[in-house]
N, C-alpha and C. Protein backbone atom coordinates (compact mmCIF):
# COMPACT_ATOMS: atom_id res chain seq x y z
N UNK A 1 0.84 -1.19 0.00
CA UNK A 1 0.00 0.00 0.00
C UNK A 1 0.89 1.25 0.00
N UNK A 2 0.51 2.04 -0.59
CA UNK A 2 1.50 3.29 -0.82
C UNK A 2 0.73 4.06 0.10
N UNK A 3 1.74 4.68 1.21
CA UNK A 3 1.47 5.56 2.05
C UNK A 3 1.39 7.36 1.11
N UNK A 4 1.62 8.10 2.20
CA UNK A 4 1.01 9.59 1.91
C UNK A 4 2.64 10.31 1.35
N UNK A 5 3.40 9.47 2.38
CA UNK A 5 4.95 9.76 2.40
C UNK A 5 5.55 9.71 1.31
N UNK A 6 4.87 7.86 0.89
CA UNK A 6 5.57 7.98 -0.43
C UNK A 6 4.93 7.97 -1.54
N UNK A 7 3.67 8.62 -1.92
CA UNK A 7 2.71 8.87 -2.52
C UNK A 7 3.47 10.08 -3.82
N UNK A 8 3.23 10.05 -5.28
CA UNK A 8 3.96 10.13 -6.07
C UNK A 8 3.20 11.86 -6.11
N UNK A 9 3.26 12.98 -5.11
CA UNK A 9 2.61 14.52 -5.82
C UNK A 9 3.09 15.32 -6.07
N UNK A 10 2.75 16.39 -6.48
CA UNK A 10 3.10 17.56 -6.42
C UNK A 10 3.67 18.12 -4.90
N UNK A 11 5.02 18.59 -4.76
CA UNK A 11 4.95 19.49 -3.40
C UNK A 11 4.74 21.22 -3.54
N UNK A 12 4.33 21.76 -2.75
CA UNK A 12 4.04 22.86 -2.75
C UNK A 12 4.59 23.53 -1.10
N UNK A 13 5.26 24.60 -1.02
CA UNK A 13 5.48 25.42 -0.11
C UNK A 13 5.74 27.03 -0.15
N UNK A 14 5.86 27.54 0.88
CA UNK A 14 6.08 29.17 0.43
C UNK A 14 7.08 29.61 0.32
N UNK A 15 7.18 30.07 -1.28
CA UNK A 15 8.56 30.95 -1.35
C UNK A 15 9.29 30.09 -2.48
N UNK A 16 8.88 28.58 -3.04
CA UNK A 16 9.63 27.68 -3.61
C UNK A 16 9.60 28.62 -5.25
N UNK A 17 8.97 29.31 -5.22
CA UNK A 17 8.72 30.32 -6.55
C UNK A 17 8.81 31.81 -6.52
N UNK A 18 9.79 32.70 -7.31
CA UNK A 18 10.15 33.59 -7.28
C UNK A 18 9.28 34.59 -8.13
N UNK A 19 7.98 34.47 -8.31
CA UNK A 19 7.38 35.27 -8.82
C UNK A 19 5.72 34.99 -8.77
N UNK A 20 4.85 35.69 -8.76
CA UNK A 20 3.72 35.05 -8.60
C UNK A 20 3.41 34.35 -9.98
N UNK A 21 3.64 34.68 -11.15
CA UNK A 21 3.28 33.85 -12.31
C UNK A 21 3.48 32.77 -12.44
N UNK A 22 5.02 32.31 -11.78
CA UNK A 22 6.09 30.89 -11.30
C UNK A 22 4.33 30.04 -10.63
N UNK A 23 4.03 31.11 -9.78
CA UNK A 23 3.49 30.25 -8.46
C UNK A 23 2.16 29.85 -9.39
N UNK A 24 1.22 30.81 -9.61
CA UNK A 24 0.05 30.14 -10.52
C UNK A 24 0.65 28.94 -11.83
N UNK A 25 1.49 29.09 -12.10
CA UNK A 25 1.85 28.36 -13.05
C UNK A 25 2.00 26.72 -12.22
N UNK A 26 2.77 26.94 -11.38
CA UNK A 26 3.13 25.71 -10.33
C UNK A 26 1.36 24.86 -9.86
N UNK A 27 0.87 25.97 -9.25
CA UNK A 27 -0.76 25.21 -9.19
C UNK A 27 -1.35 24.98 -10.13
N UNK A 28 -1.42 25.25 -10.72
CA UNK A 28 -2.36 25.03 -12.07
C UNK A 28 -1.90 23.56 -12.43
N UNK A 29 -0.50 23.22 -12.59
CA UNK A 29 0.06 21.83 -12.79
C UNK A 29 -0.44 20.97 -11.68
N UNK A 30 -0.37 21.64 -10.79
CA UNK A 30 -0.36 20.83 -9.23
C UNK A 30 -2.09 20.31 -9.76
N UNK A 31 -2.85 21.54 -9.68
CA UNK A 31 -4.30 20.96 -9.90
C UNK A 31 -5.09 20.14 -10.98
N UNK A 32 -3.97 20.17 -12.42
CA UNK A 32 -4.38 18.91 -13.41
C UNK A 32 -4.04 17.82 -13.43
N UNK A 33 -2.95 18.22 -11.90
CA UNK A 33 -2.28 16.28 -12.02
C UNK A 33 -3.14 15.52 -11.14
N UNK A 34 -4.25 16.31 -10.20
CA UNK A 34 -5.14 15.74 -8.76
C UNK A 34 -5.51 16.61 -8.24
N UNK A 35 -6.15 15.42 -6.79
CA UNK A 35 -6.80 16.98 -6.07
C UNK A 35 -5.52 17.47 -4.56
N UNK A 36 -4.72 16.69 -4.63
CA UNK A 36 -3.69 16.94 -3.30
C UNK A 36 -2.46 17.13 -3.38
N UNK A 37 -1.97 18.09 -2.63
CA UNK A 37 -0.23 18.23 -2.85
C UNK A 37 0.33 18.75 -1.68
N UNK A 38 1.53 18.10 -1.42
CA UNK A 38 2.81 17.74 -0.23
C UNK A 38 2.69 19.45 0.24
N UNK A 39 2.22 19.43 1.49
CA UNK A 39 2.72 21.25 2.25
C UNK A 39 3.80 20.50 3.29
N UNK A 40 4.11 21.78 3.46
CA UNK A 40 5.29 21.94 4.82
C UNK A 40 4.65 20.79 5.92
N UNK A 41 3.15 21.24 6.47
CA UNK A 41 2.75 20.59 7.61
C UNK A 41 1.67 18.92 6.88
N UNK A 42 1.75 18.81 5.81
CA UNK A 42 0.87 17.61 4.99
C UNK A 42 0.12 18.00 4.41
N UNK A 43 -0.89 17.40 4.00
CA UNK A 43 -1.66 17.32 2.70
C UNK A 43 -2.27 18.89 2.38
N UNK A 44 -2.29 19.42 0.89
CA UNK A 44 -3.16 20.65 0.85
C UNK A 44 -4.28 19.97 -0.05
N UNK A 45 -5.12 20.53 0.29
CA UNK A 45 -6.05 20.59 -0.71
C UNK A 45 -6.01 21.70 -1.94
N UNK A 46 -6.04 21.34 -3.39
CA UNK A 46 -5.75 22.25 -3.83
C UNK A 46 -7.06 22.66 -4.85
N UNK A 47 -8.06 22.42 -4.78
CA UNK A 47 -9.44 22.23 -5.87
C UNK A 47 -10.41 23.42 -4.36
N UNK A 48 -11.14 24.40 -5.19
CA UNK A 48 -11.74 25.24 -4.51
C UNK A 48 -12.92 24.25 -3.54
N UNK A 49 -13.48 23.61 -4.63
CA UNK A 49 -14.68 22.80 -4.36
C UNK A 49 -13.96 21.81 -3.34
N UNK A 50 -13.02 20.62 -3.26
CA UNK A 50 -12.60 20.33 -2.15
C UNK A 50 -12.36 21.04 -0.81
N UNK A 51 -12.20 22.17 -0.71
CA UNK A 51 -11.66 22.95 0.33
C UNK A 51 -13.00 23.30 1.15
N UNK A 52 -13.78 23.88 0.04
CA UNK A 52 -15.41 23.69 0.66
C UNK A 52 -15.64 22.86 1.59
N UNK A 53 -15.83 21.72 0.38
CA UNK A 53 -16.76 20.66 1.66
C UNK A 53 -15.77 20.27 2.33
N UNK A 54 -14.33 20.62 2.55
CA UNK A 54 -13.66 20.03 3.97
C UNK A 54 -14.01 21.24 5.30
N UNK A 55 -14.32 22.42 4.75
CA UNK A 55 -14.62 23.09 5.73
C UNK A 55 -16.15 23.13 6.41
N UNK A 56 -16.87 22.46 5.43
CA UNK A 56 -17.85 22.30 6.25
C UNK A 56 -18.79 20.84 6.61
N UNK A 57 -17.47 20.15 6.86
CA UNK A 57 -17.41 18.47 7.32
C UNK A 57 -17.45 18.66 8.76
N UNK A 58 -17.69 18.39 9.69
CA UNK A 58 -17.78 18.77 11.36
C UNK A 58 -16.69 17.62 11.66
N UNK A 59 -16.60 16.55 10.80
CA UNK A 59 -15.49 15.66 10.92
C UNK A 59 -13.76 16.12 10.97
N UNK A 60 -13.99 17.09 10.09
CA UNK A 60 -12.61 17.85 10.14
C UNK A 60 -12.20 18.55 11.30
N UNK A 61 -11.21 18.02 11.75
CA UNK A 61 -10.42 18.72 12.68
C UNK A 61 -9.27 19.83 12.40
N UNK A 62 -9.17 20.90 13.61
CA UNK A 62 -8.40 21.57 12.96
C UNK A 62 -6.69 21.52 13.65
N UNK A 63 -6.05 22.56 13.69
CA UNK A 63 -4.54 21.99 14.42
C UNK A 63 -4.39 21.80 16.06
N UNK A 64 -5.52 22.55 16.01
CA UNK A 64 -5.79 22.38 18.00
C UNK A 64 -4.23 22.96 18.50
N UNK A 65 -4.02 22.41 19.57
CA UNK A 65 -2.93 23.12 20.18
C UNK A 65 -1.12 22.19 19.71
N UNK A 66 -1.70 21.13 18.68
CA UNK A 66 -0.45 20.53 18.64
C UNK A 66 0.42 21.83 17.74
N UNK A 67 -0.17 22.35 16.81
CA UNK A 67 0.95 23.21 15.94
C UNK A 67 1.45 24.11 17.28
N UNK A 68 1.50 24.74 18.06
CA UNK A 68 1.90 25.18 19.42
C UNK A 68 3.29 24.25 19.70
N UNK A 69 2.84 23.12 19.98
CA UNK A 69 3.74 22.23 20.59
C UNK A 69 4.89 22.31 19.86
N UNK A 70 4.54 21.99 18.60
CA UNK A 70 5.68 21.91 17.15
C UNK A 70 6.25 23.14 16.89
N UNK A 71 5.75 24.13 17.87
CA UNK A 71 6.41 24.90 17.18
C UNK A 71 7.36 25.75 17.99
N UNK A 72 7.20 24.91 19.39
CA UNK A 72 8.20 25.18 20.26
C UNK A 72 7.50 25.98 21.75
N UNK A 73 6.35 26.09 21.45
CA UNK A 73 6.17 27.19 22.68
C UNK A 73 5.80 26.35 23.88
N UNK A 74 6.21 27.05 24.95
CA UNK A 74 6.34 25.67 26.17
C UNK A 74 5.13 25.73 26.68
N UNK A 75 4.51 24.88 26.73
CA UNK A 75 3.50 23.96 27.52
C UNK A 75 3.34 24.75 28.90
N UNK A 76 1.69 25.08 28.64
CA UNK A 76 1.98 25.77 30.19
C UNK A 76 1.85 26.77 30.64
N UNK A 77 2.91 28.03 29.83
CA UNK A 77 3.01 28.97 30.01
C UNK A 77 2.06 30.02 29.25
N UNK A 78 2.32 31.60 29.62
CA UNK A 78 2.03 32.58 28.95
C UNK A 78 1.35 31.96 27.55
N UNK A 79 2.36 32.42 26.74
CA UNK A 79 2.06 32.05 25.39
C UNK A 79 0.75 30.63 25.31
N UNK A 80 1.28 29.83 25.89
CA UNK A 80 0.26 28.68 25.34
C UNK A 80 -1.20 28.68 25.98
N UNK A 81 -1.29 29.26 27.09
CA UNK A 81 -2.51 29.54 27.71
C UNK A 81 -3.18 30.77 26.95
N UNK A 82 -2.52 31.40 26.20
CA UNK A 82 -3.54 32.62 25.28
C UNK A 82 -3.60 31.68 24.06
N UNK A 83 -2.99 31.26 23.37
CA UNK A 83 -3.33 30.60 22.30
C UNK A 83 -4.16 29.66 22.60
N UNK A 84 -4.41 28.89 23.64
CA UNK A 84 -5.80 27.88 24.05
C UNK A 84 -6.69 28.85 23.79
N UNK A 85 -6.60 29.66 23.76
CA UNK A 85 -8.47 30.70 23.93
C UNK A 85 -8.15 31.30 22.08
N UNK A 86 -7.61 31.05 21.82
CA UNK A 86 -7.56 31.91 20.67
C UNK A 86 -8.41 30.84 19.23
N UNK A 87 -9.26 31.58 18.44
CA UNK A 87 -10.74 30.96 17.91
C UNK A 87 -9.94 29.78 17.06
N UNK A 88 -8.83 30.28 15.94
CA UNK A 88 -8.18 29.11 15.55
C UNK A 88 -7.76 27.46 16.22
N UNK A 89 -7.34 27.60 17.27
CA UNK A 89 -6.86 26.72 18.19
C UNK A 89 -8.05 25.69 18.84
N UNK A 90 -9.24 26.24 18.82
CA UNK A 90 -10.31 25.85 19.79
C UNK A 90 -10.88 24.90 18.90
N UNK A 91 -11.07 23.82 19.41
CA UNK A 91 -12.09 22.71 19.17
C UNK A 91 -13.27 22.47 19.60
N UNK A 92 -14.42 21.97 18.89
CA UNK A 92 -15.87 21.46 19.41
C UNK A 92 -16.75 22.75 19.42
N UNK A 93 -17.63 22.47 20.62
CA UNK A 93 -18.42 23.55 21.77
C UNK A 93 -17.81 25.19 21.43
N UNK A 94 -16.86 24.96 21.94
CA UNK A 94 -16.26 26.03 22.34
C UNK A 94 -15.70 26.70 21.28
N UNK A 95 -15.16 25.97 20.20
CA UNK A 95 -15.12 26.85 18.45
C UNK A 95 -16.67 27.65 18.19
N UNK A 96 -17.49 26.28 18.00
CA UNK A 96 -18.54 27.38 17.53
C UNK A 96 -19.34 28.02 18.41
N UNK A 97 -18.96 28.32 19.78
CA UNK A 97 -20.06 29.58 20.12
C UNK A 97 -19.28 30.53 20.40
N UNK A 98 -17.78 30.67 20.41
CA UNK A 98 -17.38 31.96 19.89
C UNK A 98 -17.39 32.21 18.59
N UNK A 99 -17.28 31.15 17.90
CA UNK A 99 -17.11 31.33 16.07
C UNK A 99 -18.61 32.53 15.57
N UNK A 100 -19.24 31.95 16.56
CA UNK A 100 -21.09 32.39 16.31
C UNK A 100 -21.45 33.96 16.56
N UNK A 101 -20.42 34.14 18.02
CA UNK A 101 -20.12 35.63 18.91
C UNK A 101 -19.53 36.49 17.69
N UNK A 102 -18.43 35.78 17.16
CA UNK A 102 -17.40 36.62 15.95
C UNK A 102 -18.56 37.10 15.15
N UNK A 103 -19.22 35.77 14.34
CA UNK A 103 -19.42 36.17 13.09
C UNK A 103 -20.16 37.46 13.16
N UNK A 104 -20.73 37.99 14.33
CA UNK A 104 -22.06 39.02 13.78
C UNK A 104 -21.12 40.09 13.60
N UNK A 105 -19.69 40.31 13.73
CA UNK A 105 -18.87 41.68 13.23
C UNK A 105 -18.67 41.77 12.27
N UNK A 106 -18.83 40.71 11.10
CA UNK A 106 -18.52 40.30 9.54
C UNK A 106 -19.52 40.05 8.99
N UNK A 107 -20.97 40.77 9.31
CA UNK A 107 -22.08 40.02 8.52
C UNK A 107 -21.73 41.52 7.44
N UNK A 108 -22.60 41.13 6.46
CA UNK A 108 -22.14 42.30 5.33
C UNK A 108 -23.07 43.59 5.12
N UNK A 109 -23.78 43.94 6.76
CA UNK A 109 -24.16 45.25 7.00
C UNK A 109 -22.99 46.08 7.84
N UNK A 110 -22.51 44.80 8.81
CA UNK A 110 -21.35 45.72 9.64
C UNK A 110 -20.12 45.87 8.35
N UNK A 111 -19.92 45.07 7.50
CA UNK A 111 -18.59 45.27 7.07
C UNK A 111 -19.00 46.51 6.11
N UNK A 112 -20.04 46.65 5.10
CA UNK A 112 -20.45 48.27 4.68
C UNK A 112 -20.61 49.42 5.81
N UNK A 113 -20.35 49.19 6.45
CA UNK A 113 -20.68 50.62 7.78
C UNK A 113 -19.13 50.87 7.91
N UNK A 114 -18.44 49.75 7.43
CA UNK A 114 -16.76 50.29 7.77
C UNK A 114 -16.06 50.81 6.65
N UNK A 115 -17.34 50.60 5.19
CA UNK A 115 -16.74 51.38 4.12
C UNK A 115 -15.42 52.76 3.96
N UNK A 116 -16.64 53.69 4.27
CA UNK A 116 -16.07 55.04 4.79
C UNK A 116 -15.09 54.94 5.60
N UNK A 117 -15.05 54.09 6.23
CA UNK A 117 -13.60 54.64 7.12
C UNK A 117 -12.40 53.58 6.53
N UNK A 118 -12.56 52.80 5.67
CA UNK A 118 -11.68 51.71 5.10
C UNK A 118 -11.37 52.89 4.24
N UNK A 119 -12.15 53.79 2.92
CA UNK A 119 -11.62 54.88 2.05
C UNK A 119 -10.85 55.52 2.53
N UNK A 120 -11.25 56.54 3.84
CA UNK A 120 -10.55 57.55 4.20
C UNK A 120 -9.28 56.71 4.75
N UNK A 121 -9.14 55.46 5.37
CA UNK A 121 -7.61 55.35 5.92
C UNK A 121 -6.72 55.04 4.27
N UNK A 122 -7.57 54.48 3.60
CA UNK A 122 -6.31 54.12 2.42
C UNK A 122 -5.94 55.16 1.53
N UNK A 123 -6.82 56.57 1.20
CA UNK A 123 -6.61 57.51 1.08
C UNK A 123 -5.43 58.07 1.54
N UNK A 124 -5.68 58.34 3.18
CA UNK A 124 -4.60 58.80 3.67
C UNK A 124 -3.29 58.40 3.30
N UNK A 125 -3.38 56.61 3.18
CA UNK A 125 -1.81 56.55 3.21
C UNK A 125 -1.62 56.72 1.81
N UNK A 126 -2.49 56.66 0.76
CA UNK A 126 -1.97 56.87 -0.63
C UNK A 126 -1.81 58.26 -0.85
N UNK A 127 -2.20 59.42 -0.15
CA UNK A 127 -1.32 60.66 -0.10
C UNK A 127 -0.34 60.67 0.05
N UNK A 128 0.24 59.95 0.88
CA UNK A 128 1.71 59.78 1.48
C UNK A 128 2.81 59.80 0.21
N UNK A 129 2.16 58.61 0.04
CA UNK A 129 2.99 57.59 -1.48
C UNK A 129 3.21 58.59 -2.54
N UNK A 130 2.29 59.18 -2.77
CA UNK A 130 2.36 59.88 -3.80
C UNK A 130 2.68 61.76 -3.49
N UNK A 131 3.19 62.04 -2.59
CA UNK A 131 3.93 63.32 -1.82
C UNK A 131 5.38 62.40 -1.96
N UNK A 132 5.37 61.19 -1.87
CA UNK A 132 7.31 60.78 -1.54
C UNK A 132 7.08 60.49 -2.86
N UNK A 133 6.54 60.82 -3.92
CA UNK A 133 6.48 60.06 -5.33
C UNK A 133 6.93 58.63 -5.82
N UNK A 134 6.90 57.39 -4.63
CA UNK A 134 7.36 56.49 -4.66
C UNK A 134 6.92 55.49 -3.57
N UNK A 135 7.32 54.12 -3.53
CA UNK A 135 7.28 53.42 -2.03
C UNK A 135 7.22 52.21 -2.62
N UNK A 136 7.58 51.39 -1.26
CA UNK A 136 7.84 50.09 -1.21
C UNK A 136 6.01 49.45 -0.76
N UNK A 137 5.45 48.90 -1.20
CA UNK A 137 3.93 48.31 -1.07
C UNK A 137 3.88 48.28 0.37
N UNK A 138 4.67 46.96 0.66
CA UNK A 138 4.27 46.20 2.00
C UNK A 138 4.20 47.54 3.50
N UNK A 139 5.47 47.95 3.62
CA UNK A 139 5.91 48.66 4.86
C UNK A 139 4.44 50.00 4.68
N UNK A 140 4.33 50.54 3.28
CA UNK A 140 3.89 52.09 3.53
C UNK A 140 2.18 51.29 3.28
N UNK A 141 1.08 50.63 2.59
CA UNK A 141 0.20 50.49 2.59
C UNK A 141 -0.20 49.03 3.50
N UNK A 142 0.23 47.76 3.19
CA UNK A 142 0.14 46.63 3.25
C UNK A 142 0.02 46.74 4.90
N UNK A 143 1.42 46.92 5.42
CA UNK A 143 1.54 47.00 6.64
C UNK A 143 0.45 47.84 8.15
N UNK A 144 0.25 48.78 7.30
CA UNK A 144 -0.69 49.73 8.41
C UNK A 144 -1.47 50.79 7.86
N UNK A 145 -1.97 49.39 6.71
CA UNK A 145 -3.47 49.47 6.52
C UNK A 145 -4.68 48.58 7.14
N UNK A 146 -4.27 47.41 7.49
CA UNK A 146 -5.77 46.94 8.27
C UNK A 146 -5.94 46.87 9.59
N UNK A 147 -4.98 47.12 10.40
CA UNK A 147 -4.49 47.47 12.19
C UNK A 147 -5.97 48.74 12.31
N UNK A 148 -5.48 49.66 11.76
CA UNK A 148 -6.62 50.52 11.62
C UNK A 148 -8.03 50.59 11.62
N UNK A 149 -8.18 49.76 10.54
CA UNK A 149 -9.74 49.05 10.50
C UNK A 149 -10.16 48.06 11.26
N UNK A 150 -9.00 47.07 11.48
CA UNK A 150 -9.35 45.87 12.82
C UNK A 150 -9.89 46.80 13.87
N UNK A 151 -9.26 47.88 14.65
CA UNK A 151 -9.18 48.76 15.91
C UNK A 151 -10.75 49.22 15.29
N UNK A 152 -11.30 49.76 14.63
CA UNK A 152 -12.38 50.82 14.57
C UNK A 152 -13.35 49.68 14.47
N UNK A 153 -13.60 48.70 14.04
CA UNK A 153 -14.30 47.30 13.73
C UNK A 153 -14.45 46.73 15.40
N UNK A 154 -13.80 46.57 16.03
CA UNK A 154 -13.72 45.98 17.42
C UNK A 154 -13.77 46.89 18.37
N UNK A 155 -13.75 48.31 18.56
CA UNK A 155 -13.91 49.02 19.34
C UNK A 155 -13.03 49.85 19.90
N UNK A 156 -11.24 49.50 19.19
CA UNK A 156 -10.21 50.24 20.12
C UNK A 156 -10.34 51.59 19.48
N UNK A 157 -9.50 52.68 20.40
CA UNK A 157 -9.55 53.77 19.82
C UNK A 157 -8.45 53.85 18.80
N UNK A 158 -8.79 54.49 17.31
CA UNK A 158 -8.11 54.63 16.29
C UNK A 158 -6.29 55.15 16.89
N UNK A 159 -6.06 55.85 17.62
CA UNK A 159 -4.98 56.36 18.07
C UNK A 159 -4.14 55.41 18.83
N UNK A 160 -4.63 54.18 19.06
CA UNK A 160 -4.35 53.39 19.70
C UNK A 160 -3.56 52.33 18.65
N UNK A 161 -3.67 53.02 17.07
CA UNK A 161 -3.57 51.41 16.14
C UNK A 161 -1.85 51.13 16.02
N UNK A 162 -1.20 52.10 16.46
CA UNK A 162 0.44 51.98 16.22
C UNK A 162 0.79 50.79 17.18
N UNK A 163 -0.03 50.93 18.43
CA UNK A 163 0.75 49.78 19.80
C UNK A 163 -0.10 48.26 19.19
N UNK A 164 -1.20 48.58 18.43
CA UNK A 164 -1.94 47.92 18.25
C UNK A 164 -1.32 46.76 17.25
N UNK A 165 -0.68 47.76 16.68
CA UNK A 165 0.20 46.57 14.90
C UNK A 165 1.33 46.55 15.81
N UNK A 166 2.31 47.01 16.30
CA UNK A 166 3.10 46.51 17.03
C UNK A 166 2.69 45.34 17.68
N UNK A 167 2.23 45.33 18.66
CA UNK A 167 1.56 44.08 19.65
C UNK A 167 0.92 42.79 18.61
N UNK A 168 0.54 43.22 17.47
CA UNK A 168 0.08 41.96 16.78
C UNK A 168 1.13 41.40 15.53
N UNK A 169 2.27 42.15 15.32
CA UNK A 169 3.12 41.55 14.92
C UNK A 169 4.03 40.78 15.72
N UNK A 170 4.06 40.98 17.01
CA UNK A 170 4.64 40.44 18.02
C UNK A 170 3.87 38.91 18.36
N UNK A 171 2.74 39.42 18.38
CA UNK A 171 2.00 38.22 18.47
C UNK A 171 1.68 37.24 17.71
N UNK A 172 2.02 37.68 16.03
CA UNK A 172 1.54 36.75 15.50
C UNK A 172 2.56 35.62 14.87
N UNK A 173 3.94 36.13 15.86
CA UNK A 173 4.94 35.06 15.61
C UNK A 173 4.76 33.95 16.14
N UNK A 174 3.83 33.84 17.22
CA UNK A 174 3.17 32.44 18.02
C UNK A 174 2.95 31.87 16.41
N UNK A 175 2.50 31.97 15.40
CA UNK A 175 1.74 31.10 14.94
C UNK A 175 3.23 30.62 13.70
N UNK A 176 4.23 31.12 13.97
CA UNK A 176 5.28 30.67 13.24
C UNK A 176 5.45 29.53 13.71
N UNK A 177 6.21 28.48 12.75
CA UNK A 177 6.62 27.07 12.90
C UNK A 177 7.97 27.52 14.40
N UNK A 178 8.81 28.68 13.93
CA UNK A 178 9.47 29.07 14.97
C UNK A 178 9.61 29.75 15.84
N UNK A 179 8.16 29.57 16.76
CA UNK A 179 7.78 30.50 17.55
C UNK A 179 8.44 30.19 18.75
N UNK A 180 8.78 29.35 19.03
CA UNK A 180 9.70 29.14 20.27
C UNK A 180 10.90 30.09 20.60
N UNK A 181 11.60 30.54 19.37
CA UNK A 181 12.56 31.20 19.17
C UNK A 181 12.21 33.01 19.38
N UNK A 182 10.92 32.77 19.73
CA UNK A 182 10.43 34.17 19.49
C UNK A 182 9.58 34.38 21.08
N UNK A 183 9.53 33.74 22.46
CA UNK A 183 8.69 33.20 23.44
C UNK A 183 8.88 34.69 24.46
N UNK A 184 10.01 35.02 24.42
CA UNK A 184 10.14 36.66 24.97
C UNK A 184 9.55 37.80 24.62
N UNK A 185 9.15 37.56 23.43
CA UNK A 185 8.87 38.71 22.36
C UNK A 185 7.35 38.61 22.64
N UNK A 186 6.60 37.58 21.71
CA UNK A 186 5.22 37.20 22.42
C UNK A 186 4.94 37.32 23.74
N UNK A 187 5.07 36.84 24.53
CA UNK A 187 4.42 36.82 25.66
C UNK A 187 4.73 38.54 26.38
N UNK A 188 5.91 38.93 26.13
CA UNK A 188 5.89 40.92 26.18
C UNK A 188 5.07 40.90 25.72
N UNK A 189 4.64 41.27 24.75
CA UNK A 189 3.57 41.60 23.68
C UNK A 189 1.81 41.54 24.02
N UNK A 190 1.89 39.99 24.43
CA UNK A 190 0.64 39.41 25.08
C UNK A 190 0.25 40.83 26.46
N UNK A 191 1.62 40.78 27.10
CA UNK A 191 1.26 41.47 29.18
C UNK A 191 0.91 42.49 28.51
N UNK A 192 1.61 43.24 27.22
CA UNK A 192 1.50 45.44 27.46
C UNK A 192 0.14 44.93 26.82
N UNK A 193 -0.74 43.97 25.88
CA UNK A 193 -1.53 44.20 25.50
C UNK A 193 -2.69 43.70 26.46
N UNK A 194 -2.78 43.28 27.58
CA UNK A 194 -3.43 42.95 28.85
C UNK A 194 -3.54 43.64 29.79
N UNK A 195 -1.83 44.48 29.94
CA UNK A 195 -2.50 45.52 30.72
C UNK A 195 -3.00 47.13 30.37
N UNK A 196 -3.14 46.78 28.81
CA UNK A 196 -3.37 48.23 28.56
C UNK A 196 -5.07 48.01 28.04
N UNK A 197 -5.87 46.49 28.57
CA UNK A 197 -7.26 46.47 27.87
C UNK A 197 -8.37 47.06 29.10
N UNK A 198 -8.98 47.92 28.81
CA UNK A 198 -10.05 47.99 30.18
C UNK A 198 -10.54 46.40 30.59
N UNK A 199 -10.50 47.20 32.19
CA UNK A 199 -10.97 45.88 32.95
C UNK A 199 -12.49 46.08 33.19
């Protein structure tokens, strides 16, 4: 029986392609040869319609707290006790009645009410860009453009969004394969953003 290991596919990971055309070009092969191909952590699904009905199989499980483990952060502590509560991580019960709490911030009356203020922030920074007659995408738009809208969407105050993208780039190295390497940084990150939330 041919296992998964040594199963004859396509592999796919990030970065194995130096251009996005490389990369559509790479799936597109990946997706006429089947429906599955080798990721970093196992199988992807690579067919839209597969991805569907795996997401809405109740059979499917998701990484729970082992990607944590794997990825170095110690058992126990800081870090791994916020990532237990965090909606990705959560299994059963407890996925979907926060999943249920979330969704009413994304139904598509609240996300048009954030129109106007999604224009005016990307506005702003595309004044910028175009006063320096130039820029790099990621750092001047990419970067601290949606900190902004997350904060006005959830309730923080807009003036608040600089500590805000700070603290969540800090944080969102937990979800790196090498977050272990990063366990000082996070869990700082986690306290100034705990003790700066009303109680």
């Amino acid at each position: 029986m041919t296992t998964y290991a040594d199963a004859d596919l396509p592999v796919l990971f990030p970065g194995m392609s130096e251009t996005s055309a490389a990369t559509r070009e790479m799936l597109a092969a990946a997706r006429a040869g089947g429906t599955i191909a080798k990721g970093v952590f196992g199988p992807i699904a690579i067919h839209h319609s597969d991805v569907t009905e795996l997401l809405r199989d109740r059979r499917l499980r998701g990484p729970g707290m082992d990607f944590a483990r794997m990825a170095g952060i110690p058992v126990g502590g800081r870090a791994w006790q916020r990532q237990e509560q965090i909606l990705l991580f959560m299994e059963g019960d407890d996925h979907h009645r926060l999943r249920r709490l979330v969704s009413k911030a994304f139904t598509p009356k609240a996300v048009e009410a954030l129109r106007p203020f999604t224009r005016t922030t990307i506005a702003r920074l595309l004044d910028t860009v175009i006063d320096e007659g130039g820029c790099d995408v990621v750092p001047a738009l990419c970067d601290p453009f949606p900190i902004p809208v997350i904060c006005a969407l959830v309730g923080v105050d807009v003036d608040r969004w600089e500590d805000m993208s700070r603290w969540a780039t800090s944080i969102l190295k937990s979800l790196r394969i090498d977050a272990g390497g990063h366990i000082d940084e996070i869990e700082q990150a986690q306290a100034e953003l705990t003790s700066s939330s009303p109680s």
